[in-house]
PDB file of N, CA and C in Angstrom:
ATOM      1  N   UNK A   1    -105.233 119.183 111.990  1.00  0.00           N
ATOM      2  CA  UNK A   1    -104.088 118.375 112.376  1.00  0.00           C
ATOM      3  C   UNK A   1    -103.978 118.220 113.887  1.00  0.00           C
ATOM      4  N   UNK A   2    -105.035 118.902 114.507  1.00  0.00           N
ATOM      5  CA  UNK A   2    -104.927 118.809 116.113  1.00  0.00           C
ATOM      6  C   UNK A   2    -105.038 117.313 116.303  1.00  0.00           C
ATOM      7  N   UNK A   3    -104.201 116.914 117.891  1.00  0.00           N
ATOM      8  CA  UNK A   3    -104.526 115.648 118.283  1.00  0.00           C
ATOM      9  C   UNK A   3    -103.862 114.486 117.452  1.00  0.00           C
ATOM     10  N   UNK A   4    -103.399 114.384 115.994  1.00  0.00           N
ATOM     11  CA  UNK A   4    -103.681 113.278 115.285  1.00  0.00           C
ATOM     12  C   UNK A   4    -105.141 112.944 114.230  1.00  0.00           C
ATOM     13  N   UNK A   5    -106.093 113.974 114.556  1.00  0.00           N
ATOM     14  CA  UNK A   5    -106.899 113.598 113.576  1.00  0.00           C
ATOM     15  C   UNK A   5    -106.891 113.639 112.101  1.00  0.00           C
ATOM     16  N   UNK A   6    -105.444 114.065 111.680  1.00  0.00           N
ATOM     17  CA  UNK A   6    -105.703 113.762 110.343  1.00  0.00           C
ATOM     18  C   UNK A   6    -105.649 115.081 109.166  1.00  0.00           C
ATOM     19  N   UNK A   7    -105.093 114.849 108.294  1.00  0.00           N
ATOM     20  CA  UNK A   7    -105.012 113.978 107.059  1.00  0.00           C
ATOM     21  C   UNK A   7    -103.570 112.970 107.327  1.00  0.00           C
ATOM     22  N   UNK A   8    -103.469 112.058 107.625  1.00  0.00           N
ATOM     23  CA  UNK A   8    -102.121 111.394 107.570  1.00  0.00           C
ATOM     24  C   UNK A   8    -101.169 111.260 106.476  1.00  0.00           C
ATOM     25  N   UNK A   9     -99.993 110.957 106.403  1.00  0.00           N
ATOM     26  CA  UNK A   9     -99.287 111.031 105.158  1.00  0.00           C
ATOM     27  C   UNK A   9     -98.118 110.228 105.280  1.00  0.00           C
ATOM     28  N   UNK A  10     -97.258 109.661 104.863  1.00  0.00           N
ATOM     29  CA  UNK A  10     -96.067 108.783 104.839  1.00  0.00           C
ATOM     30  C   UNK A  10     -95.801 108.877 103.752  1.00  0.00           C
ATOM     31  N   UNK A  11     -93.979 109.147 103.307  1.00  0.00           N
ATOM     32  CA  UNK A  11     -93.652 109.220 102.278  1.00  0.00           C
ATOM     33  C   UNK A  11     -92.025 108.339 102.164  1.00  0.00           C
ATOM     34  N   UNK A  12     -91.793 107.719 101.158  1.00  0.00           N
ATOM     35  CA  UNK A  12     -90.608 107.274 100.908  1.00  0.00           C
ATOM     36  C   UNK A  12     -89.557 107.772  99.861  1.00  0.00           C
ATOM     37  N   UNK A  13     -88.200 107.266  99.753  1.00  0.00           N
ATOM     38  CA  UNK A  13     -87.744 107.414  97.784  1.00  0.00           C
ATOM     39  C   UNK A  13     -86.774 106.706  98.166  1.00  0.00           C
ATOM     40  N   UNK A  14     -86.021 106.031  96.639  1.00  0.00           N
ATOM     41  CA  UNK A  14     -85.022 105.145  96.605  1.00  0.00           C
ATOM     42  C   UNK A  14     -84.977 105.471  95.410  1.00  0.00           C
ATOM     43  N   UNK A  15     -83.047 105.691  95.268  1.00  0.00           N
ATOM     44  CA  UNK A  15     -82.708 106.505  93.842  1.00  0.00           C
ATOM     45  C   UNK A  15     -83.690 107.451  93.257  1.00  0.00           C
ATOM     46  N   UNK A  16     -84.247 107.154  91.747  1.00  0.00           N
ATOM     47  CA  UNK A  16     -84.914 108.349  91.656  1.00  0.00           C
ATOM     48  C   UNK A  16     -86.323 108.401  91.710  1.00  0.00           C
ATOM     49  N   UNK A  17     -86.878 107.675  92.998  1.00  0.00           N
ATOM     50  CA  UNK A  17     -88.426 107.137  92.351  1.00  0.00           C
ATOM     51  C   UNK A  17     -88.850 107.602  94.224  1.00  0.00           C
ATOM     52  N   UNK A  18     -90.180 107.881  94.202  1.00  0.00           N
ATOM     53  CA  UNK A  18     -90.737 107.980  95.441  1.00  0.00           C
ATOM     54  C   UNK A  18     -91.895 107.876  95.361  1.00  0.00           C
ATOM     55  N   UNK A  19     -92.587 107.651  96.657  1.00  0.00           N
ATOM     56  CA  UNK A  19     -94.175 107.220  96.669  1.00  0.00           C
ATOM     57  C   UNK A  19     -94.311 107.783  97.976  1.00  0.00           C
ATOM     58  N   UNK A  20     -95.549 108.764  97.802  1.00  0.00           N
ATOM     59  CA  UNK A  20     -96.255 109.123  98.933  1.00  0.00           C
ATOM     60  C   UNK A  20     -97.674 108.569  99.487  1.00  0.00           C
ATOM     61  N   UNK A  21     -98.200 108.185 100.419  1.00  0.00           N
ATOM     62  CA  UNK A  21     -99.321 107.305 101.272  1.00  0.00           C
ATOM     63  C   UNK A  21     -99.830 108.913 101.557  1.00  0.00           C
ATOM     64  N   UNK A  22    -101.469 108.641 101.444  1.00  0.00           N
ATOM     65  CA  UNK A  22    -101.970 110.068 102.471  1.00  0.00           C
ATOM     66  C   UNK A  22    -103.294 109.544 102.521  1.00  0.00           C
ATOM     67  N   UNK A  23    -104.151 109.672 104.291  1.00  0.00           N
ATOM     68  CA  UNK A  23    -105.144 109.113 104.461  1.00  0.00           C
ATOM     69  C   UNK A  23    -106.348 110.037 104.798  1.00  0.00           C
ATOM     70  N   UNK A  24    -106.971 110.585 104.814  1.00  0.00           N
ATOM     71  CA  UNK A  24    -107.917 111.510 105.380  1.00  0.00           C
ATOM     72  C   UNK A  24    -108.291 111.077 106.760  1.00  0.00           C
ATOM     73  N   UNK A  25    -107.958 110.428 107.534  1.00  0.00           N
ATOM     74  CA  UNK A  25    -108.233 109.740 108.984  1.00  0.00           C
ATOM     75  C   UNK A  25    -107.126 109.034 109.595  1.00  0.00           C
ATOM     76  N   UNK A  26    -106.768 107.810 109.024  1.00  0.00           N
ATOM     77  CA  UNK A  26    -106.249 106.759 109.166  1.00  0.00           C
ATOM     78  C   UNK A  26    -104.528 106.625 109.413  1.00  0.00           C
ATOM     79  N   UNK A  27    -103.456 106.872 110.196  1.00  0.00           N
ATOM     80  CA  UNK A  27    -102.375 106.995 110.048  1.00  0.00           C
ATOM     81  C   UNK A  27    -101.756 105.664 108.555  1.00  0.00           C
ATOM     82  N   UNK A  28    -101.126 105.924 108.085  1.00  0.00           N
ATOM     83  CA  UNK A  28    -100.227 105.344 107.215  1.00  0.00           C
ATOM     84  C   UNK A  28     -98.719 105.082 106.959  1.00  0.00           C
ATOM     85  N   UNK A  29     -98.367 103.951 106.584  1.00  0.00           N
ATOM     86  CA  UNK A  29     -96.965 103.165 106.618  1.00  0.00           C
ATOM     87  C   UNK A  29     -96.643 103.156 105.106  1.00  0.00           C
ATOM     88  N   UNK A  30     -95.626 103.719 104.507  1.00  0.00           N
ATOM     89  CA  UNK A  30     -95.086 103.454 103.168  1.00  0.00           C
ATOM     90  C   UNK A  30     -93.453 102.994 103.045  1.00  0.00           C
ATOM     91  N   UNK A  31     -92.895 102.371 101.841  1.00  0.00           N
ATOM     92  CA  UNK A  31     -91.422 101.990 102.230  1.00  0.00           C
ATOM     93  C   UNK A  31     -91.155 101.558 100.301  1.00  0.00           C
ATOM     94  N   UNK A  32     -90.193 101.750  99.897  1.00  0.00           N
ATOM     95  CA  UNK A  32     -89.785 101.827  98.332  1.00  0.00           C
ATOM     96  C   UNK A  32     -88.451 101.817  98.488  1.00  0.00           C
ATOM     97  N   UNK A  33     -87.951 100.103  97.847  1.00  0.00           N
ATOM     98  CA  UNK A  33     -86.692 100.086  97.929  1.00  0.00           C
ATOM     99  C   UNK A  33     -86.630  99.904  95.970  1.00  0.00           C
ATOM    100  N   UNK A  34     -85.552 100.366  95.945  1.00  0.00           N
ATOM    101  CA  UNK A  34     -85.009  99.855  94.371  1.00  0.00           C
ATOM    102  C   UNK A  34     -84.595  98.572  94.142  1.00  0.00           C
ATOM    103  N   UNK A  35     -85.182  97.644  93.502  1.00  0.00           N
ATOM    104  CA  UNK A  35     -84.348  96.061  93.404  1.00  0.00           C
ATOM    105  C   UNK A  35     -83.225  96.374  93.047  1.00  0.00           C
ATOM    106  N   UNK A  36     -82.188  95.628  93.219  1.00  0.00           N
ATOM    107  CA  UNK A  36     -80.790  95.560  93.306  1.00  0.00           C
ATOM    108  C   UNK A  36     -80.371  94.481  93.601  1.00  0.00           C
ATOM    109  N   UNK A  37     -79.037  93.888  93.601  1.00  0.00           N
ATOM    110  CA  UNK A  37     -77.954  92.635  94.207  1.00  0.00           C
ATOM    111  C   UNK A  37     -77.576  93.240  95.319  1.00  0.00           C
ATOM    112  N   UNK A  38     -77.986  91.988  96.225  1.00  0.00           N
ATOM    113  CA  UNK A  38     -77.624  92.853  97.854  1.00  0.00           C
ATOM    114  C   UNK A  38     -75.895  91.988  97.982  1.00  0.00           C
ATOM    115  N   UNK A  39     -75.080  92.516  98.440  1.00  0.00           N
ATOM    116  CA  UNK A  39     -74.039  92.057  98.460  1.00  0.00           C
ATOM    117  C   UNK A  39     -73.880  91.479 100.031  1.00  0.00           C
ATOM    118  N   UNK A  40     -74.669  92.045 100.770  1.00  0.00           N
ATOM    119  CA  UNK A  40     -74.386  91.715 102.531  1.00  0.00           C
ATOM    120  C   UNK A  40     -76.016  91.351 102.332  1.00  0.00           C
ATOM    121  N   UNK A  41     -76.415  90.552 102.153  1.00  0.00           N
ATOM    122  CA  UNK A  41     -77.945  89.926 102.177  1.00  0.00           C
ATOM    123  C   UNK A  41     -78.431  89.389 103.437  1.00  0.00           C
ATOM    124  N   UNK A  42     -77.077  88.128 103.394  1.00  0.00           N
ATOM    125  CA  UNK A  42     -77.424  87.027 104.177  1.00  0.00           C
ATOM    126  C   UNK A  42     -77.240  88.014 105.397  1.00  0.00           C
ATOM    127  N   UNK A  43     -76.438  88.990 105.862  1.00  0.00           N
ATOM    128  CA  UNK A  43     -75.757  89.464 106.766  1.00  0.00           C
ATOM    129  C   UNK A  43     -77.183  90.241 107.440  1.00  0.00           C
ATOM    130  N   UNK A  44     -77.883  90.798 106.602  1.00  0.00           N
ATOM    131  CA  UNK A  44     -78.662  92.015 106.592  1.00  0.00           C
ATOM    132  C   UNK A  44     -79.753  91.188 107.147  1.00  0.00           C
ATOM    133  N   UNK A  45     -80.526  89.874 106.583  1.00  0.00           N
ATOM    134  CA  UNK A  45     -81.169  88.753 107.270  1.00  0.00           C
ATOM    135  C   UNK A  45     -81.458  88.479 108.070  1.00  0.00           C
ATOM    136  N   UNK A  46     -79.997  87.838 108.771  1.00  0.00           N
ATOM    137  CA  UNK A  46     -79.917  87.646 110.270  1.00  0.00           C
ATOM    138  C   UNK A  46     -79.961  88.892 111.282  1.00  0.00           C
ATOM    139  N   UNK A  47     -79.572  90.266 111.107  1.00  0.00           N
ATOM    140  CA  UNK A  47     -79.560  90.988 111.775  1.00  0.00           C
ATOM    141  C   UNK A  47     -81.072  91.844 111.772  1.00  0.00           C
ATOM    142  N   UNK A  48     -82.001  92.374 110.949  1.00  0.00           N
ATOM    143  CA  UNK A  48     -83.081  92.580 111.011  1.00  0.00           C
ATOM    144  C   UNK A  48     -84.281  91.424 110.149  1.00  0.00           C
ATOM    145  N   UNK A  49     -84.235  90.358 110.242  1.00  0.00           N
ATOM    146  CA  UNK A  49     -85.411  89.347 110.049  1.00  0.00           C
ATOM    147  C   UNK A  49     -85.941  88.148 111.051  1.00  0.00           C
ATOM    148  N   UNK A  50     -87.103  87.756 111.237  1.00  0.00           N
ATOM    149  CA  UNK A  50     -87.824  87.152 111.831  1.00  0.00           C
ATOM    150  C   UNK A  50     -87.079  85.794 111.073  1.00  0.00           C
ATOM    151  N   UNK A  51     -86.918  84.808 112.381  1.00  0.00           N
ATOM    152  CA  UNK A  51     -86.864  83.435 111.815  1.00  0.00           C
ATOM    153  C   UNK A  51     -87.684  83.243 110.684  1.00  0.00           C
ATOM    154  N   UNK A  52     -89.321  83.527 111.235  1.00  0.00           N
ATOM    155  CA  UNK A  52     -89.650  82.995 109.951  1.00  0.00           C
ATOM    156  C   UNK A  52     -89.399  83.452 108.562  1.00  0.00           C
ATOM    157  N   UNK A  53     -89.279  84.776 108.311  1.00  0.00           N
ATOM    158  CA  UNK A  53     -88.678  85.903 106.921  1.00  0.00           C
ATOM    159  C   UNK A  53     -87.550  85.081 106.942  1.00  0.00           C
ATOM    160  N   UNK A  54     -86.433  84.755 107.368  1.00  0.00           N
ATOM    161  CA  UNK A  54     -85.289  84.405 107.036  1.00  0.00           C
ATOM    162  C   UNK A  54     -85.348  82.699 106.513  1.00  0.00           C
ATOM    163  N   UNK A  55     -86.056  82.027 106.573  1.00  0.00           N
ATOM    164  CA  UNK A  55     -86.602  80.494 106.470  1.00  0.00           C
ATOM    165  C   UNK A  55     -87.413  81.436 105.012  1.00  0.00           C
ATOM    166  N   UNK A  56     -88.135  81.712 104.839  1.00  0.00           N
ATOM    167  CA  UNK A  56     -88.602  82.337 103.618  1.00  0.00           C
ATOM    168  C   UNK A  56     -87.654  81.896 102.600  1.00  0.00           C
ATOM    169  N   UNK A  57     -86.996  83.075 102.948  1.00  0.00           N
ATOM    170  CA  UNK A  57     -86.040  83.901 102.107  1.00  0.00           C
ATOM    171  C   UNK A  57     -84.498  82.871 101.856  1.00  0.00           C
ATOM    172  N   UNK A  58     -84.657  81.971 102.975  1.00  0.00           N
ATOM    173  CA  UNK A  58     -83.573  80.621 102.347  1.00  0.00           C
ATOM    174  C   UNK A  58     -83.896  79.882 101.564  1.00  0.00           C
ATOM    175  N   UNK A  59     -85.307  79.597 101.499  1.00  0.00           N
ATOM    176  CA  UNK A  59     -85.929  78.408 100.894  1.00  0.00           C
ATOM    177  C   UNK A  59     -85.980  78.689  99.454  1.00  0.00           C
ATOM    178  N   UNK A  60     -85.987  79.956  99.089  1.00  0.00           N
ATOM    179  CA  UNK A  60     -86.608  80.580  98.159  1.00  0.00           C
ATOM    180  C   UNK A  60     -84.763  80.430  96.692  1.00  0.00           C
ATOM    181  N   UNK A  61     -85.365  80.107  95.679  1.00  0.00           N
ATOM    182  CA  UNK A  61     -84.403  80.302  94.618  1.00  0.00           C
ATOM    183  C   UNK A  61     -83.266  81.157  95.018  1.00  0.00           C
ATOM    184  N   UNK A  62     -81.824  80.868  94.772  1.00  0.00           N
ATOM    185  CA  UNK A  62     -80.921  82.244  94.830  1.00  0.00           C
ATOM    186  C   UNK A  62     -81.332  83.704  93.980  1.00  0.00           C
ATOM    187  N   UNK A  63     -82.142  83.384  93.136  1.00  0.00           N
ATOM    188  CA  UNK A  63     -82.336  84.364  91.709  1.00  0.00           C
ATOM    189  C   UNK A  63     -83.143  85.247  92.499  1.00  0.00           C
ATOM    190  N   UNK A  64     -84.117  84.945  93.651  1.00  0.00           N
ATOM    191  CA  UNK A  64     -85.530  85.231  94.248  1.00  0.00           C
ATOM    192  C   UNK A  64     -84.923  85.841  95.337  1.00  0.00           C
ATOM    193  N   UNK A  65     -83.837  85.412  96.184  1.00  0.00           N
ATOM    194  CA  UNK A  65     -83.469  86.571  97.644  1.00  0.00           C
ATOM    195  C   UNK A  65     -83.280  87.470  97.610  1.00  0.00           C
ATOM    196  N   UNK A  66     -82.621  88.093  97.053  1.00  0.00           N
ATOM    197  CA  UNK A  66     -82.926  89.395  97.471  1.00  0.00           C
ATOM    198  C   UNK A  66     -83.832  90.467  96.863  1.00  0.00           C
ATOM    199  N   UNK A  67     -84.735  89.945  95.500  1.00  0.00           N
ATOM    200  CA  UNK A  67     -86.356  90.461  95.683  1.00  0.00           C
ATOM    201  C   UNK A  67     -86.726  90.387  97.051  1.00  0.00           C
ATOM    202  N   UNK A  68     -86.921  89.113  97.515  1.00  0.00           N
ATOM    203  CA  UNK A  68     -88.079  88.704  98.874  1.00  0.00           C
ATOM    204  C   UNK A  68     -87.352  89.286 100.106  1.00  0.00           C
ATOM    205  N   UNK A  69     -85.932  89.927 100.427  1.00  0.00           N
ATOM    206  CA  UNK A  69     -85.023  90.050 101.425  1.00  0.00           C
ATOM    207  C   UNK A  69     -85.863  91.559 101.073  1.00  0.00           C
ATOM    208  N   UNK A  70     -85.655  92.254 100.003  1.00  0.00           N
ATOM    209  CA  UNK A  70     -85.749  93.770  99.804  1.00  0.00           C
ATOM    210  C   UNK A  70     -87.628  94.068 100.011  1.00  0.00           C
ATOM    211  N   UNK A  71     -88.332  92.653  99.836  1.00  0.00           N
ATOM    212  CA  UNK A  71     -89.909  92.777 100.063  1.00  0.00           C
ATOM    213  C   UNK A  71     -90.035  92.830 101.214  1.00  0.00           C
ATOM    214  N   UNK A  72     -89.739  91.893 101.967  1.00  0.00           N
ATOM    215  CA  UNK A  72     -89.663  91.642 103.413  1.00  0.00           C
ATOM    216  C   UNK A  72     -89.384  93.153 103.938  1.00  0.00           C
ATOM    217  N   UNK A  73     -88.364  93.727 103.999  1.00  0.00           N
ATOM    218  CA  UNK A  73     -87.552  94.791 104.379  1.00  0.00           C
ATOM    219  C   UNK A  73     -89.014  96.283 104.150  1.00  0.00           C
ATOM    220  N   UNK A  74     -89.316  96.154 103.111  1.00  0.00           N
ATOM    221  CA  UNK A  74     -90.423  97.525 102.818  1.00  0.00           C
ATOM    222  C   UNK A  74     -91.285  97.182 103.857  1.00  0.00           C
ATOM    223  N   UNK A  75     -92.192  96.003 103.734  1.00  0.00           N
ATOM    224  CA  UNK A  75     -93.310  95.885 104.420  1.00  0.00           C
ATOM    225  C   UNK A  75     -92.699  95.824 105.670  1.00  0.00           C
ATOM    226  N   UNK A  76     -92.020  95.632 106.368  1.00  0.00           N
ATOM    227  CA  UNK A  76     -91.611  95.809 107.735  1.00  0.00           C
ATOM    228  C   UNK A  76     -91.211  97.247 108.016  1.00  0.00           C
ATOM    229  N   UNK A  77     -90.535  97.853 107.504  1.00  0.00           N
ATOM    230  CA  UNK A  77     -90.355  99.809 107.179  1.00  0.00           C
ATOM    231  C   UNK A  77     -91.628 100.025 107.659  1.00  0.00           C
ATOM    232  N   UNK A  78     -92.501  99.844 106.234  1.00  0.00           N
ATOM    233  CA  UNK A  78     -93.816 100.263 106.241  1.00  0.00           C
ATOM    234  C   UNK A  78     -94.729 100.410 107.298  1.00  0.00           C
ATOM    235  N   UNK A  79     -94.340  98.836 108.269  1.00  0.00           N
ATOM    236  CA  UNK A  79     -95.455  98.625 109.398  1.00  0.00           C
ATOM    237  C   UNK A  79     -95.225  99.404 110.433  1.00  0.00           C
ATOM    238  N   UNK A  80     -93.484  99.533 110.622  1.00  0.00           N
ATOM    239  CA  UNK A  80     -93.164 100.376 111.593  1.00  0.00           C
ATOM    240  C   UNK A  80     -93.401 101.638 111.652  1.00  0.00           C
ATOM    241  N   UNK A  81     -93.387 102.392 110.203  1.00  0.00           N
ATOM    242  CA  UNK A  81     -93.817 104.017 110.388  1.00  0.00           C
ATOM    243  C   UNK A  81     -95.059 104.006 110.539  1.00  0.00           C
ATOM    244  N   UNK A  82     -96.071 102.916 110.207  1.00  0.00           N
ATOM    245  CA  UNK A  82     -97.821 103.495 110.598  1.00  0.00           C
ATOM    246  C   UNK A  82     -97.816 102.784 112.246  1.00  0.00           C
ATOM    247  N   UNK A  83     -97.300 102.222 112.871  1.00  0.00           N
ATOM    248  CA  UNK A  83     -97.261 101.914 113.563  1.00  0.00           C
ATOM    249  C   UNK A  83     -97.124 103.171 114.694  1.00  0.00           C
ATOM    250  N   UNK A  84     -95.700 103.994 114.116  1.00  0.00           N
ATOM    251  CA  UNK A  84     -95.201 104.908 114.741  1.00  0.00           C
ATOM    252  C   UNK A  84     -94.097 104.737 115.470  1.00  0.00           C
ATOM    253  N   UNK A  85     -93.217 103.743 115.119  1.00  0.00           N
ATOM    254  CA  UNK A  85     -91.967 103.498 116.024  1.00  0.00           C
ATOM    255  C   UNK A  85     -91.048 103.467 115.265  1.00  0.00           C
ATOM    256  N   UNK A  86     -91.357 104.324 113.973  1.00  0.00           N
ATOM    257  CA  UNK A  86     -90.044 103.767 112.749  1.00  0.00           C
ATOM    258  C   UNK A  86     -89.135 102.289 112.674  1.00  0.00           C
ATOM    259  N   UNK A  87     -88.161 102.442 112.276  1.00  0.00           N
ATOM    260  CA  UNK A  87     -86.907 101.073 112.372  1.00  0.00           C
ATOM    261  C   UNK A  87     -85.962 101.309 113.406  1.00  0.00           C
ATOM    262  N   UNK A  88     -86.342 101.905 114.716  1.00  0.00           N
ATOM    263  CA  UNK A  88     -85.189 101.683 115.496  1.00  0.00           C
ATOM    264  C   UNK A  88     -86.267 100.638 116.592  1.00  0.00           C
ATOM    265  N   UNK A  89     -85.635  99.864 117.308  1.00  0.00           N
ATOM    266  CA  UNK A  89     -85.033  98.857 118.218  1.00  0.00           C
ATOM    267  C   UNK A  89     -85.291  97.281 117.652  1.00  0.00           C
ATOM    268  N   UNK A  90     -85.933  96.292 117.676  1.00  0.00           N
ATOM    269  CA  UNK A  90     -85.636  95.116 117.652  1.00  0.00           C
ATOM    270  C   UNK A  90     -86.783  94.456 116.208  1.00  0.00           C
ATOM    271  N   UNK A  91     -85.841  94.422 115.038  1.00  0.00           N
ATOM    272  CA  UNK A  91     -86.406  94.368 113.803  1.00  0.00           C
ATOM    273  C   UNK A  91     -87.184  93.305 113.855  1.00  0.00           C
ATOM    274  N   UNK A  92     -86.252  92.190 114.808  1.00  0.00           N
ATOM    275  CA  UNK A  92     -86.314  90.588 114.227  1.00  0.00           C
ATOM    276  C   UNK A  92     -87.623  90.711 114.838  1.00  0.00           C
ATOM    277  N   UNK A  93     -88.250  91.349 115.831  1.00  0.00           N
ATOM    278  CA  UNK A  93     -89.495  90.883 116.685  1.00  0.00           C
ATOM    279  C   UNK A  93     -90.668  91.510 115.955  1.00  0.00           C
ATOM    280  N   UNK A  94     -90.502  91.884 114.797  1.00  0.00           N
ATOM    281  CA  UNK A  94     -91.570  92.290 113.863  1.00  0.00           C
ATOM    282  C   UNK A  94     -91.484  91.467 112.791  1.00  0.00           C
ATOM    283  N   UNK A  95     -92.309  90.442 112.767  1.00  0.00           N
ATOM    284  CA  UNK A  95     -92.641  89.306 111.577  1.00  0.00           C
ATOM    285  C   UNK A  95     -93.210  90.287 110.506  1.00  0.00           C
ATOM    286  N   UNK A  96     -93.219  91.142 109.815  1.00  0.00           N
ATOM    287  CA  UNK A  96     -94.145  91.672 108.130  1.00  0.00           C
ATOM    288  C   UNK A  96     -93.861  90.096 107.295  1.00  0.00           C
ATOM    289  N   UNK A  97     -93.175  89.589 107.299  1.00  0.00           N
ATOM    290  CA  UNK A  97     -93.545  88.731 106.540  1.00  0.00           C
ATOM    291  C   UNK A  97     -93.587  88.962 104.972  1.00  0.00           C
ATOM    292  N   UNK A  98     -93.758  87.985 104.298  1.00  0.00           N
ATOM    293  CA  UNK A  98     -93.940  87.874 102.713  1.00  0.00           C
ATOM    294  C   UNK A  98     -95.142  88.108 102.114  1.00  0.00           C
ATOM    295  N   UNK A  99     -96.590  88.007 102.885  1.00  0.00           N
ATOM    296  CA  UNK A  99     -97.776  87.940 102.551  1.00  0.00           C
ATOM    297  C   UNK A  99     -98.796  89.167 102.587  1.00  0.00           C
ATOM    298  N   UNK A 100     -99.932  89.109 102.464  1.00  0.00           N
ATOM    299  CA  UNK A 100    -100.469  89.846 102.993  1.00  0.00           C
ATOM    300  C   UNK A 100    -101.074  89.886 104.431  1.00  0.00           C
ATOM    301  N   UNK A 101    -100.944  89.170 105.140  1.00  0.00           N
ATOM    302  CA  UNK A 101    -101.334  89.327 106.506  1.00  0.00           C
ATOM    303  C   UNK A 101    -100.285  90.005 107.198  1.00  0.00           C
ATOM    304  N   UNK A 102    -101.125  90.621 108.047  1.00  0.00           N
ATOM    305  CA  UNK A 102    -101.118  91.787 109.281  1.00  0.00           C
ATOM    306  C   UNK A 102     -99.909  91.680 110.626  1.00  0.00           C
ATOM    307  N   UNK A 103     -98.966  91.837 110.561  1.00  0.00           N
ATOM    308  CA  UNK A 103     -98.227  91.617 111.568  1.00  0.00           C
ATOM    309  C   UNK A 103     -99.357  92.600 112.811  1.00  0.00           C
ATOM    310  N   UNK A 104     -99.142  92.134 114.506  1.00  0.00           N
ATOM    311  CA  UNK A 104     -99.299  92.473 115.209  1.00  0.00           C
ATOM    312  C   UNK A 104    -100.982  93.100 115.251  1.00  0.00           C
ATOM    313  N   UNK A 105    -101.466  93.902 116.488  1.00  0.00           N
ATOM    314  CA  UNK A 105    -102.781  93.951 116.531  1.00  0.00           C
ATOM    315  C   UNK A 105    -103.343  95.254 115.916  1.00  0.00           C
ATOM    316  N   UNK A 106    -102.360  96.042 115.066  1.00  0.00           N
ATOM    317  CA  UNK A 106    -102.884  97.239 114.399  1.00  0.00           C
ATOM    318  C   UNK A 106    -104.386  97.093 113.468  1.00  0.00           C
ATOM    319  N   UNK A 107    -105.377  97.556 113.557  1.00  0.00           N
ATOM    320  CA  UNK A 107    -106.071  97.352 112.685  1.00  0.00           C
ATOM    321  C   UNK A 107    -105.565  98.090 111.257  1.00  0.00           C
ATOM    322  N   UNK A 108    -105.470  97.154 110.597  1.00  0.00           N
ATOM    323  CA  UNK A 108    -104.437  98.133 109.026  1.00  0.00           C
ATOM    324  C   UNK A 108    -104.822  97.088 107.915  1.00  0.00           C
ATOM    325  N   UNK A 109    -104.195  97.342 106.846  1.00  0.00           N
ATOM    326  CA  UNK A 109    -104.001  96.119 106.166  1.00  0.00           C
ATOM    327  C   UNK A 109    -102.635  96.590 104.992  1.00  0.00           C
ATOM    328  N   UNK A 110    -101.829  95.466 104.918  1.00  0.00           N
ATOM    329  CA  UNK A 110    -100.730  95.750 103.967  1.00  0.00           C
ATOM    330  C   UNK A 110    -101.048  95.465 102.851  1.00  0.00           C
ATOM    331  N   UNK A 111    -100.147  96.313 101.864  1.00  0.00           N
ATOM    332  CA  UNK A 111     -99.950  95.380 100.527  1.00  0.00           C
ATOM    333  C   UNK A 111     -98.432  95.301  99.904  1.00  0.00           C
ATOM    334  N   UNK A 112     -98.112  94.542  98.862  1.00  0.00           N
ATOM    335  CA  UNK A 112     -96.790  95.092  98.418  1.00  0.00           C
ATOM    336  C   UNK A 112     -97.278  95.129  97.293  1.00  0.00           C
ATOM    337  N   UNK A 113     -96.455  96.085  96.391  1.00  0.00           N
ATOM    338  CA  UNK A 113     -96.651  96.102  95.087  1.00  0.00           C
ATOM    339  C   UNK A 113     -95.010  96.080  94.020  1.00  0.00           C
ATOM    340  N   UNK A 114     -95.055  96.404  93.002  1.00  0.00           N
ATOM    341  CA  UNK A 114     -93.346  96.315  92.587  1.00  0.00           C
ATOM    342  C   UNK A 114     -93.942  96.793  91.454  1.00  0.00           C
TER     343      UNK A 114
END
């Protein structure tokens, strides 16, 4: 474990479910929200999402926001703990996005799953 070399590990939970990430080298980002009805959605949006996530996530069916609000939200968690800066300072300037492509110059690669 000297230095950072490793085994890496990231772990999440929401209600009663959790998922642990562990890499033999490689630092790692994990994030597990429970689907739910977000009641402050739109609110939650504007205050941690990228124009473009929030243009997403308008365009998208009412039935579909807050899946894609609560997708958006993991993979951005996610990027920030392998990253190493967790979720504190400026959410909106981290695009994770809906897809699988790579916010920023980390060599990594995301996925989401449900």
């Amino acid at each position: 474990l000297q230095h950072g070399a490793g085994p890496h590990f990231n772990l999440s939970h929401s209600a009663q479910h959790g998922v642990i990430a562990v890499s033999p080298s490689q630092p790692v980002g994990i994030d597990i929200e429970r689907l739910r009805k977000l009641h402050d959605r739109d609110a939650l949006c504007r205050r941690h999402c990228s124009a473009s996530e929030r243009l997403a996530i308008e365009r998208a069916s009412a039935a579909e926001r807050d899946r894609l609000f609560l997708s958006c939200w993991t993979r951005k968690e996610a990027w920030l703990k392998l990253a190493g800066t967790g979720i504190t300072g400026n959410l909106q300037g981290v695009d994770a996005g809906l897809s699988d492509a790579v916010p920023g110059s980390l060599p990594a690669t995301l996925h989401s799953f449900e």
